[in-house]
Protein backbone atom coordinates (compact mmCIF):
# COMPACT_ATOMS: atom_id res chain seq x y z
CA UNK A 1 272.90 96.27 22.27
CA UNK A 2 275.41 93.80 20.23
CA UNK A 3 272.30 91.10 20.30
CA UNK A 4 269.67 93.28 18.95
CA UNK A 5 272.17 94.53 16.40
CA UNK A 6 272.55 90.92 15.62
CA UNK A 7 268.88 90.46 15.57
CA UNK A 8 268.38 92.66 13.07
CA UNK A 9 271.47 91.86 10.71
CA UNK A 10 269.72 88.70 10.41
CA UNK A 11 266.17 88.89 9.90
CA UNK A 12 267.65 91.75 6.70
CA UNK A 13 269.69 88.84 5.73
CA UNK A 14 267.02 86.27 5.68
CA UNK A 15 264.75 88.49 4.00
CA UNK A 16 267.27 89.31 1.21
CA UNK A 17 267.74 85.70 0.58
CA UNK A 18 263.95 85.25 0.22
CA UNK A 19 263.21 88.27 -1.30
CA UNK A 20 265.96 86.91 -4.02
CA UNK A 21 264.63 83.39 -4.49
CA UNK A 22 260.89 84.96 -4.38
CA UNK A 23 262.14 87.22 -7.53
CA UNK A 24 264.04 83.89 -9.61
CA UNK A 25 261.03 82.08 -9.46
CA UNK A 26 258.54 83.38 -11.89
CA UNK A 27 254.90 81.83 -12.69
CA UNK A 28 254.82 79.43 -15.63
CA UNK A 29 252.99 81.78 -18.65
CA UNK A 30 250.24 79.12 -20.32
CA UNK A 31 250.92 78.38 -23.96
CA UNK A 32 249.89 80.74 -26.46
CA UNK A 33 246.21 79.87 -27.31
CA UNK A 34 245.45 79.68 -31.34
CA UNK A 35 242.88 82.67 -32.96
CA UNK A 36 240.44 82.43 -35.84
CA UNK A 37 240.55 85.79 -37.93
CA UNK A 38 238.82 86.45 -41.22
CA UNK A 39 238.39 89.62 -43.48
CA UNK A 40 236.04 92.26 -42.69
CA UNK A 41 233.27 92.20 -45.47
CA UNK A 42 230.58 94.92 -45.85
CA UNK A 43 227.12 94.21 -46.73
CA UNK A 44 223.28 94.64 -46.27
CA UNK A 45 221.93 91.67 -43.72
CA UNK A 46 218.46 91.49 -42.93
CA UNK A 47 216.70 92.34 -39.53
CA UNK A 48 214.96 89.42 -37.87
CA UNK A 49 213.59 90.10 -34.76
CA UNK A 50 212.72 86.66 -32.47
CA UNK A 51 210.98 87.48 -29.24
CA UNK A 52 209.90 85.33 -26.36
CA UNK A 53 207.12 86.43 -24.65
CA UNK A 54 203.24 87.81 -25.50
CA UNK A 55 201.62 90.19 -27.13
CA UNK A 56 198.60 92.46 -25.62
CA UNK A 57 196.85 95.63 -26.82
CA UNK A 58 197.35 98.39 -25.09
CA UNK A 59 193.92 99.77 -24.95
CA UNK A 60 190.67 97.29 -24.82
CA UNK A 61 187.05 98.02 -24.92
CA UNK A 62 183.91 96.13 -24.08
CA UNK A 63 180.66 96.68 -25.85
CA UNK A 64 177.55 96.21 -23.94
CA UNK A 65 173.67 96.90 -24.43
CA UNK A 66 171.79 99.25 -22.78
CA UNK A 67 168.83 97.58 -22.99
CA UNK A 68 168.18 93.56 -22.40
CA UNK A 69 168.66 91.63 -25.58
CA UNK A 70 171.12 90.47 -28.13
CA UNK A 71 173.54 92.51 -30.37
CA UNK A 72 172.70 91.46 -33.91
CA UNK A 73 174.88 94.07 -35.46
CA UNK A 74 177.63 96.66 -34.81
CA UNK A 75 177.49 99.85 -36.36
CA UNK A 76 181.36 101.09 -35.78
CA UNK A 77 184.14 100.14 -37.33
CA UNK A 78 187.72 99.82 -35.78
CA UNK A 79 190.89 102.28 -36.41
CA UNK A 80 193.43 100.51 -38.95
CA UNK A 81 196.39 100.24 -37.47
């Protein structure tokens, strides 16, 4: 019973003394890094808008005679948009 007492006295001491050293040793902080600031200012600023990509209607239609021949004139005109 003495030995296990014994046991266990040391493995608390041994983990107090690391415990301690664990707590005196602290990670080094990295140096203060320098900031740009600058007054706030309030003003108009123009929209731009710069896309990638492409551009496709959304609704297409094909014209095509009834009859054999060639179109020599269209009598429609298109929607503004």
């Amino acid at each position: 019973m003495a030995v296990l007492a014994l046991i266990i006295w040391r493995r608390l001491f041994v983990y107090r003394i690391l415990q301690r050293t664990a707590s005196e040793v602290k990670p080094a902080q990295p140096p203060a890094r320098p900031a740009l600031v600058a007054k706030v200012v309030a003003k108009d600023v123009p929209v731009y808008l710069d896309e990638i990509g492409t551009c496709a209607a959304y609704e297409t239609v094909q014209v095509q005679a009834q009859v054999s021949g060639q179109i020599i004139a269209r009598h429609f005109r298109t929607a503004p948009t």
